[in-house]
PDB file of N, CA and C in Angstrom:
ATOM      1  N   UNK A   1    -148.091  13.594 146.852  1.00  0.00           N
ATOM      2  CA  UNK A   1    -146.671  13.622 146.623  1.00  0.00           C
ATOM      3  C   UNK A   1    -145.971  12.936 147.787  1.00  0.00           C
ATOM      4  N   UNK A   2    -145.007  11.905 147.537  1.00  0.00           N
ATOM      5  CA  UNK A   2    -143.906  11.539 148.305  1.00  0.00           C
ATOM      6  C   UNK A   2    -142.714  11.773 148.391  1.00  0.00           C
ATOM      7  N   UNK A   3    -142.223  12.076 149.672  1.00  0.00           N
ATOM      8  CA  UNK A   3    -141.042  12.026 149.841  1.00  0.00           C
ATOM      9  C   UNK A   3    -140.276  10.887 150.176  1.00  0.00           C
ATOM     10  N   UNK A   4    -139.437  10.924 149.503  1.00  0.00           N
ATOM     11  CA  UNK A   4    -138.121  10.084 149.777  1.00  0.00           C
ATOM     12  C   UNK A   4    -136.989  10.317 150.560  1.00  0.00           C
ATOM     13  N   UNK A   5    -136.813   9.328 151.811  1.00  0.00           N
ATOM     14  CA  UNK A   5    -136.395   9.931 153.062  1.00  0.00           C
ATOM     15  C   UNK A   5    -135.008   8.918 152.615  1.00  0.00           C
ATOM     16  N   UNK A   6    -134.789   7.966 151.686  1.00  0.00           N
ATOM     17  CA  UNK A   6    -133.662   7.753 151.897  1.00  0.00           C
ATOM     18  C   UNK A   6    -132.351   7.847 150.778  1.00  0.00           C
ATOM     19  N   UNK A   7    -132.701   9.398 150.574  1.00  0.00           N
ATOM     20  CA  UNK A   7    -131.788   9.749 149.740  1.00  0.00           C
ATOM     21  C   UNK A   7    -130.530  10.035 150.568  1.00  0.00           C
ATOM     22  N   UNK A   8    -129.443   9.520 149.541  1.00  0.00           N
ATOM     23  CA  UNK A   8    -127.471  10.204 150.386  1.00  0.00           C
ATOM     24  C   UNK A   8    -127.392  11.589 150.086  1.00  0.00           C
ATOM     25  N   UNK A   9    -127.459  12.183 151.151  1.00  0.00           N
ATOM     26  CA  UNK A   9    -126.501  13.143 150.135  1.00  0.00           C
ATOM     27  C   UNK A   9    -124.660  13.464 149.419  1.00  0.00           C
ATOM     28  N   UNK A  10    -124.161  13.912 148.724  1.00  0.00           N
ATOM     29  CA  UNK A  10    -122.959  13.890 148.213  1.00  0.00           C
ATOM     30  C   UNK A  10    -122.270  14.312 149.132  1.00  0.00           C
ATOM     31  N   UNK A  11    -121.046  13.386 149.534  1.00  0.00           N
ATOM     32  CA  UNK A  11    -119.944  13.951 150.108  1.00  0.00           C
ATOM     33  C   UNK A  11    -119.241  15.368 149.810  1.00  0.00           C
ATOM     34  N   UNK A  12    -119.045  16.310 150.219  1.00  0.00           N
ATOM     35  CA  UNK A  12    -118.154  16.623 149.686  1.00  0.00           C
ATOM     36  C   UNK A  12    -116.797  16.980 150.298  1.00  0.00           C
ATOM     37  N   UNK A  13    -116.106  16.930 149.375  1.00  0.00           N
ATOM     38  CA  UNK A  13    -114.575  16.902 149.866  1.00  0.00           C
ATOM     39  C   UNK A  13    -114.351  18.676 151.171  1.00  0.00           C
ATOM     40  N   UNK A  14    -113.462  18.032 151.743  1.00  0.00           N
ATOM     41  CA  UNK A  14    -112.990  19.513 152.325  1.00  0.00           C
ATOM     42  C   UNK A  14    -111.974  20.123 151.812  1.00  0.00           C
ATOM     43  N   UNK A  15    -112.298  21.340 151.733  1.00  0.00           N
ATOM     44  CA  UNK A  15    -111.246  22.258 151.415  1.00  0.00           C
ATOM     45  C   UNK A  15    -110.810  23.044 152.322  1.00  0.00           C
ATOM     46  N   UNK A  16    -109.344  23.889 151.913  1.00  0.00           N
ATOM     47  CA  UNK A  16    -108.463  24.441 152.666  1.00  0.00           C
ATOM     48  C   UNK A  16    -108.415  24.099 154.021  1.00  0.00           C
ATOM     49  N   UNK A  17    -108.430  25.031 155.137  1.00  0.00           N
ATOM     50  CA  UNK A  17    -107.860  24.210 156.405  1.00  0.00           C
ATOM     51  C   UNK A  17    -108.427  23.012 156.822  1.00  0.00           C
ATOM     52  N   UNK A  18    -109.956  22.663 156.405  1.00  0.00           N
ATOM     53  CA  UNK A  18    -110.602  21.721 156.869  1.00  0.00           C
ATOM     54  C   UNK A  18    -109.370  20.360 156.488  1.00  0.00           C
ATOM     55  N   UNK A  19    -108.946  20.943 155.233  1.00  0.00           N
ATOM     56  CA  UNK A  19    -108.775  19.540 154.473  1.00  0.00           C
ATOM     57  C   UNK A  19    -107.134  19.244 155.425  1.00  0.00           C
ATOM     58  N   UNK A  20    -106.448  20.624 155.380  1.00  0.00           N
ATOM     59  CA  UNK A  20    -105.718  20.118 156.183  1.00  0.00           C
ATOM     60  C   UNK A  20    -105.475  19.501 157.219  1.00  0.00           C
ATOM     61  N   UNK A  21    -105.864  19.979 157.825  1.00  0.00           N
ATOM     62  CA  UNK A  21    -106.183  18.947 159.277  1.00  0.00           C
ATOM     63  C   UNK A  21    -107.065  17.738 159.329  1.00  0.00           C
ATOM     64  N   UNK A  22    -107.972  17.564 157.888  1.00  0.00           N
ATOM     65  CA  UNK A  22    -107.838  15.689 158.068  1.00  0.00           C
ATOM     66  C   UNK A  22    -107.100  15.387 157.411  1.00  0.00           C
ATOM     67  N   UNK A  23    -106.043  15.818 156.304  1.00  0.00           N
ATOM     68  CA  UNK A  23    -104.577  14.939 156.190  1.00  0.00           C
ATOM     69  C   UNK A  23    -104.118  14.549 157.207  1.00  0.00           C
ATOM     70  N   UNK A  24    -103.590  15.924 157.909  1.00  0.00           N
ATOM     71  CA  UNK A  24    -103.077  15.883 159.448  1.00  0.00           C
ATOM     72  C   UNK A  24    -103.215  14.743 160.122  1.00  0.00           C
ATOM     73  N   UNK A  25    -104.473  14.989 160.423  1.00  0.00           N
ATOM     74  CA  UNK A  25    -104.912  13.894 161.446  1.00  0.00           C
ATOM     75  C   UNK A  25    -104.600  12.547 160.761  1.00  0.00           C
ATOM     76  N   UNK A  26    -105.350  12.175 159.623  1.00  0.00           N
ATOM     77  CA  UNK A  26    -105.002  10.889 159.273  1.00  0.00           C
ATOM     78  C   UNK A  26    -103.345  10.604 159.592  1.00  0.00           C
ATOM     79  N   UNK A  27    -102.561  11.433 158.638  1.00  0.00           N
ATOM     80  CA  UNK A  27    -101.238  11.179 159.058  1.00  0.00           C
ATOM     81  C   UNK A  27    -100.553  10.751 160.278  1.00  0.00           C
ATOM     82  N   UNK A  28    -101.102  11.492 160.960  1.00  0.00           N
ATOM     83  CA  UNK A  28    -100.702  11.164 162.495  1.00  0.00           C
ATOM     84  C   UNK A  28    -100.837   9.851 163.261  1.00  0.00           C
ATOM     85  N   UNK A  29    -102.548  10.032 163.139  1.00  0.00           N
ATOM     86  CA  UNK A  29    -103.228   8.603 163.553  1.00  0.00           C
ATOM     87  C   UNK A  29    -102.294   7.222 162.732  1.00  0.00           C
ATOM     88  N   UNK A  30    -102.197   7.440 161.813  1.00  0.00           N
ATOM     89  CA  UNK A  30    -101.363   6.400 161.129  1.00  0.00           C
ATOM     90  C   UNK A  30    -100.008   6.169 161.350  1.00  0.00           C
ATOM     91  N   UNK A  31     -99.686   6.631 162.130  1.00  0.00           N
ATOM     92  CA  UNK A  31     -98.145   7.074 162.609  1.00  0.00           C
ATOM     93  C   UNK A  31     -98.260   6.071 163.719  1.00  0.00           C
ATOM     94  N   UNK A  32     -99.109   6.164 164.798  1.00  0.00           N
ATOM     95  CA  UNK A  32     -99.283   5.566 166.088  1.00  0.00           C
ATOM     96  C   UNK A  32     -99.353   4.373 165.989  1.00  0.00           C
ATOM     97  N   UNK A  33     -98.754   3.719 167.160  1.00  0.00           N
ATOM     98  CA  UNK A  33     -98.604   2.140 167.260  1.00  0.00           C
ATOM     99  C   UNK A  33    -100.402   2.066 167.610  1.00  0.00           C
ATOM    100  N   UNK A  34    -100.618   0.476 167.147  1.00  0.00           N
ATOM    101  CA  UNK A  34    -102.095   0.167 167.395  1.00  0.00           C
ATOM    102  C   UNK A  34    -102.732   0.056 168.444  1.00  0.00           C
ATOM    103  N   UNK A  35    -102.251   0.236 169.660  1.00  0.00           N
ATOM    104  CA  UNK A  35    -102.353   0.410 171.302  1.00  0.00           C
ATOM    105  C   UNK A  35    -102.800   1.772 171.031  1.00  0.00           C
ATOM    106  N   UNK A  36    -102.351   2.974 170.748  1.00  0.00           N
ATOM    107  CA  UNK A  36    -102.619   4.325 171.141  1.00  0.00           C
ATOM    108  C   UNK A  36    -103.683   4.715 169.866  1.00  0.00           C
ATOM    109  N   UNK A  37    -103.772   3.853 168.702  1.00  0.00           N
ATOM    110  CA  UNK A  37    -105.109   4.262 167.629  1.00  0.00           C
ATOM    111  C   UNK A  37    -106.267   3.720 168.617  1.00  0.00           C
ATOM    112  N   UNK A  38    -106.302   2.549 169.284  1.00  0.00           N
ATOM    113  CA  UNK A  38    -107.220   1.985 169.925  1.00  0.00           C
ATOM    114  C   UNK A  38    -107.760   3.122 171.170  1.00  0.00           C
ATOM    115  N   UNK A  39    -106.569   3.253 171.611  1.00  0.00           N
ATOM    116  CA  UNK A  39    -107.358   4.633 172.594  1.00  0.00           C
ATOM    117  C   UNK A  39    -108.020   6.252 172.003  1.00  0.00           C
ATOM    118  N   UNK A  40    -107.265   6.306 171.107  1.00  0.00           N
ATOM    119  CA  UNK A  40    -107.740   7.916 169.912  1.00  0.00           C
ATOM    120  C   UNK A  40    -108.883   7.158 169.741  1.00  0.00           C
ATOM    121  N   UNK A  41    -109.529   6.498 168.911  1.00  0.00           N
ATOM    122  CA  UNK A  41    -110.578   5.998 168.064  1.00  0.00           C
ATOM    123  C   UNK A  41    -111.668   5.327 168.696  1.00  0.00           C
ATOM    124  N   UNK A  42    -111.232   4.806 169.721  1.00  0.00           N
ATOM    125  CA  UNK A  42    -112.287   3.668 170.649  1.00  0.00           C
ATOM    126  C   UNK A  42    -112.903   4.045 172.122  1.00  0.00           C
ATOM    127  N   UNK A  43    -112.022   4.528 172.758  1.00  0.00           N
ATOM    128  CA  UNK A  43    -111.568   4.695 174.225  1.00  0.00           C
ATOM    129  C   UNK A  43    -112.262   6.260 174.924  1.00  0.00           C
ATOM    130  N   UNK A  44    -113.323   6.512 174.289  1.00  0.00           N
ATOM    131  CA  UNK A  44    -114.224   8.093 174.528  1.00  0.00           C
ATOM    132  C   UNK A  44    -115.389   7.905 174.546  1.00  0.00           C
ATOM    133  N   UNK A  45    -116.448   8.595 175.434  1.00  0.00           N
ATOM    134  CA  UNK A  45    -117.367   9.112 175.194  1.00  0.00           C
ATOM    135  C   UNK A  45    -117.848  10.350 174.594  1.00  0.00           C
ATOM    136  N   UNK A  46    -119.144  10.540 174.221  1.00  0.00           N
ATOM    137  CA  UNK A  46    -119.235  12.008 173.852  1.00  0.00           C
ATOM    138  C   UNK A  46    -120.249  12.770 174.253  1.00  0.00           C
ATOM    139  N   UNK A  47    -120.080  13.920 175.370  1.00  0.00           N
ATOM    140  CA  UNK A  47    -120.596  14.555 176.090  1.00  0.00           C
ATOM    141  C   UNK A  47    -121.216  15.832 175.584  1.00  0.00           C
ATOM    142  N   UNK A  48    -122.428  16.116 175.532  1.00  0.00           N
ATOM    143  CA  UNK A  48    -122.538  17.521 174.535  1.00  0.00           C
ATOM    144  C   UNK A  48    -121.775  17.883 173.517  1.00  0.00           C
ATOM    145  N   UNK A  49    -121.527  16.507 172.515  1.00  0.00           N
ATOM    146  CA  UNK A  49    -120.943  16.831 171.571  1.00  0.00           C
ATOM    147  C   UNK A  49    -119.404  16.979 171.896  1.00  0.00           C
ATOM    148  N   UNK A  50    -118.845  16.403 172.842  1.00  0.00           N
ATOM    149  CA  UNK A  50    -117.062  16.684 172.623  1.00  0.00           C
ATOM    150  C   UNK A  50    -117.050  15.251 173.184  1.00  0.00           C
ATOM    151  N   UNK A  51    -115.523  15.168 172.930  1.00  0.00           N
ATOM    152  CA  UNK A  51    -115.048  13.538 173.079  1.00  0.00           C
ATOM    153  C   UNK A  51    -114.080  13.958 174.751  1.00  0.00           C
ATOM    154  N   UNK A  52    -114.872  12.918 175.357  1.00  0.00           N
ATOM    155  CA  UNK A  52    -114.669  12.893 176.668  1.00  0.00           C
ATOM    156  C   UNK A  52    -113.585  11.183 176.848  1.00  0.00           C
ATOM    157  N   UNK A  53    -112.451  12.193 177.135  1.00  0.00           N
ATOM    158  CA  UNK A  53    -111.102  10.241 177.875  1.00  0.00           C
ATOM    159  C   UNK A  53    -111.275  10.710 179.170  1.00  0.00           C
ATOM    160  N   UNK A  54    -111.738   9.291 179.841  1.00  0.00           N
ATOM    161  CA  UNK A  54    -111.862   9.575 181.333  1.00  0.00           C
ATOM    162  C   UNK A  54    -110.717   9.173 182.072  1.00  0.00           C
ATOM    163  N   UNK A  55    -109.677   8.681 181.194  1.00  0.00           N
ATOM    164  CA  UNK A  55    -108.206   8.874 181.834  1.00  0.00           C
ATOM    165  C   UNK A  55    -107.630   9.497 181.894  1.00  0.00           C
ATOM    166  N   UNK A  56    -107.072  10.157 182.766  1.00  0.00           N
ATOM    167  CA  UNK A  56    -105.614  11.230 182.343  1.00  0.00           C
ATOM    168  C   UNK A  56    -104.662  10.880 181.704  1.00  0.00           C
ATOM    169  N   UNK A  57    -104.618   9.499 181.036  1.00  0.00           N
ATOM    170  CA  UNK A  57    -103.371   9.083 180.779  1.00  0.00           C
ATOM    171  C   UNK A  57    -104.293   8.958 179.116  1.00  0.00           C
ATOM    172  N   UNK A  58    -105.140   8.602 178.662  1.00  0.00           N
ATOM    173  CA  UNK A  58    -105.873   8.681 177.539  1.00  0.00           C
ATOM    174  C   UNK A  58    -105.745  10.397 177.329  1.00  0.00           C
ATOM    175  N   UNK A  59    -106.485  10.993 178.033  1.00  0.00           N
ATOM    176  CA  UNK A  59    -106.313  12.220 177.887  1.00  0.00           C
ATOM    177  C   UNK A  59    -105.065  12.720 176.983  1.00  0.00           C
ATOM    178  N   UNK A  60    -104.228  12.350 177.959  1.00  0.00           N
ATOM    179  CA  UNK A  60    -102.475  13.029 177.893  1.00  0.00           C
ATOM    180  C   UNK A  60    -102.376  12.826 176.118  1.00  0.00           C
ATOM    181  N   UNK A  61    -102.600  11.054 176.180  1.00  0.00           N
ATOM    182  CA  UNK A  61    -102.085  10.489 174.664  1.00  0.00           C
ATOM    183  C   UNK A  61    -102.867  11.420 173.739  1.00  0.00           C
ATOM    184  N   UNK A  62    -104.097  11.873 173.738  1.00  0.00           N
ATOM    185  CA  UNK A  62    -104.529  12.580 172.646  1.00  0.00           C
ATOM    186  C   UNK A  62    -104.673  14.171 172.620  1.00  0.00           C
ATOM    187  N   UNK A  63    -104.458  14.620 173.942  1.00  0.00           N
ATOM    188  CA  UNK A  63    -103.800  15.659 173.595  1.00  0.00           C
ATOM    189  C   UNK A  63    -102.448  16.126 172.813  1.00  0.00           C
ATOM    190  N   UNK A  64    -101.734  14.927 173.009  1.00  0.00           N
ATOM    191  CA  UNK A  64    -100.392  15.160 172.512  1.00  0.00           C
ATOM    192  C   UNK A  64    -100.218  14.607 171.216  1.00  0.00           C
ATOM    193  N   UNK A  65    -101.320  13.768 170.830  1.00  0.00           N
ATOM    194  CA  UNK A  65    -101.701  13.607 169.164  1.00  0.00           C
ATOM    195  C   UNK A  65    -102.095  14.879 168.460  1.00  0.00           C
ATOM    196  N   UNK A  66    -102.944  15.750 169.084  1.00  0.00           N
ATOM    197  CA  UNK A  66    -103.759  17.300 168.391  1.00  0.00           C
ATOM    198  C   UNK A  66    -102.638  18.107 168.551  1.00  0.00           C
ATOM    199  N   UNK A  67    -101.708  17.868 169.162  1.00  0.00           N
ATOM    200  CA  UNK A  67    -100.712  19.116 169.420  1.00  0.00           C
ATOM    201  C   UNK A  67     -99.750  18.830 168.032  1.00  0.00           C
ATOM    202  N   UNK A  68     -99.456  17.562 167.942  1.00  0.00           N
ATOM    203  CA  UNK A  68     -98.476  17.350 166.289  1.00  0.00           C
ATOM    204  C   UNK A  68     -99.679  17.486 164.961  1.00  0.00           C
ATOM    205  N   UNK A  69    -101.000  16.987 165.193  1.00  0.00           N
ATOM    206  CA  UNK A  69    -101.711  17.762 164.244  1.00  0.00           C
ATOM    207  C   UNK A  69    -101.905  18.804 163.705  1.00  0.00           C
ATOM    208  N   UNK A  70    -102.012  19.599 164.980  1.00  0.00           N
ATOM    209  CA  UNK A  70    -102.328  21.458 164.840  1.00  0.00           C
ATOM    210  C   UNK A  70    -100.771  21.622 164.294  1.00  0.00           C
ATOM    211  N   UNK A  71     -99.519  21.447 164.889  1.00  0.00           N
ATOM    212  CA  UNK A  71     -98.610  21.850 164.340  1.00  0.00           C
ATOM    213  C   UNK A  71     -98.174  21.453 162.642  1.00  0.00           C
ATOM    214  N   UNK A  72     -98.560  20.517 162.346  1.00  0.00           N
ATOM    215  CA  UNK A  72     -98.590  20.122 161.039  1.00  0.00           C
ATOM    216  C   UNK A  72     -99.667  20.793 159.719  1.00  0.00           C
ATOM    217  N   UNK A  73    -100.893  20.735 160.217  1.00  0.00           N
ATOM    218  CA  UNK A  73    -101.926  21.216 159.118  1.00  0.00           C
ATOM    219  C   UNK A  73    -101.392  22.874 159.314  1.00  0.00           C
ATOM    220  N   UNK A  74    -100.999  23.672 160.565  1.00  0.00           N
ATOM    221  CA  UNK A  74    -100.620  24.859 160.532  1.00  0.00           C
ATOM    222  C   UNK A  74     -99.478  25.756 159.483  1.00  0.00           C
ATOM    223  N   UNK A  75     -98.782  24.555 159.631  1.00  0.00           N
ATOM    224  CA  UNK A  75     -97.133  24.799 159.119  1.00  0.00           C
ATOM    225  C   UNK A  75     -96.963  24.408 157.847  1.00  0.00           C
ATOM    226  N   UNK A  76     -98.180  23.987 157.147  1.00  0.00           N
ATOM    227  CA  UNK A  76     -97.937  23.560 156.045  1.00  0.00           C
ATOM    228  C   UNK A  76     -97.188  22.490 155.238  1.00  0.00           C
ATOM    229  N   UNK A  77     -96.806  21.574 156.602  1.00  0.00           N
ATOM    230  CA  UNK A  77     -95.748  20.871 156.009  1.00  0.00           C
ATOM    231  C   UNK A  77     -95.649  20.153 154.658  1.00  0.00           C
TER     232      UNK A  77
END
């Protein structure tokens, strides 16, 4: 017997808060001039699994992107 190693598996969609907060996020991210998507999206490493900005000023920008996220997927807007 063989296995077949290159099966996909099915996406599946997220639900409830998950889903909110990638509206969220998309929304947001799409909001931003293309200077500050370039730093969200490009501009990180990832350290045991978390996204590491070795700027404070990268930092700042995406902290203050998750802060209108969280407030948005929260609030239901």
């Amino acid at each position: 017997m063989s296995v077949n190693t290159n099966v996909k598996l099915l996406d599946i969609p997220p639900t409830g808060m998950a889903a909110k907060y990638e509206r969220a996020w998309n929304e947001v991210v799409d909001e931003c001039d293309p200077w500050k998507k370039n730093i969200i999206i490009n501009n990180f490493t990832v350290i045991s699994g978390r996204h590491v900005y070795h700027s404070k000023a990268d930092q700042r920008i995406m902290s203050d992107v998750m802060e209108e996220v969280v407030r948005r997927a929260e609030n239901d807007y």
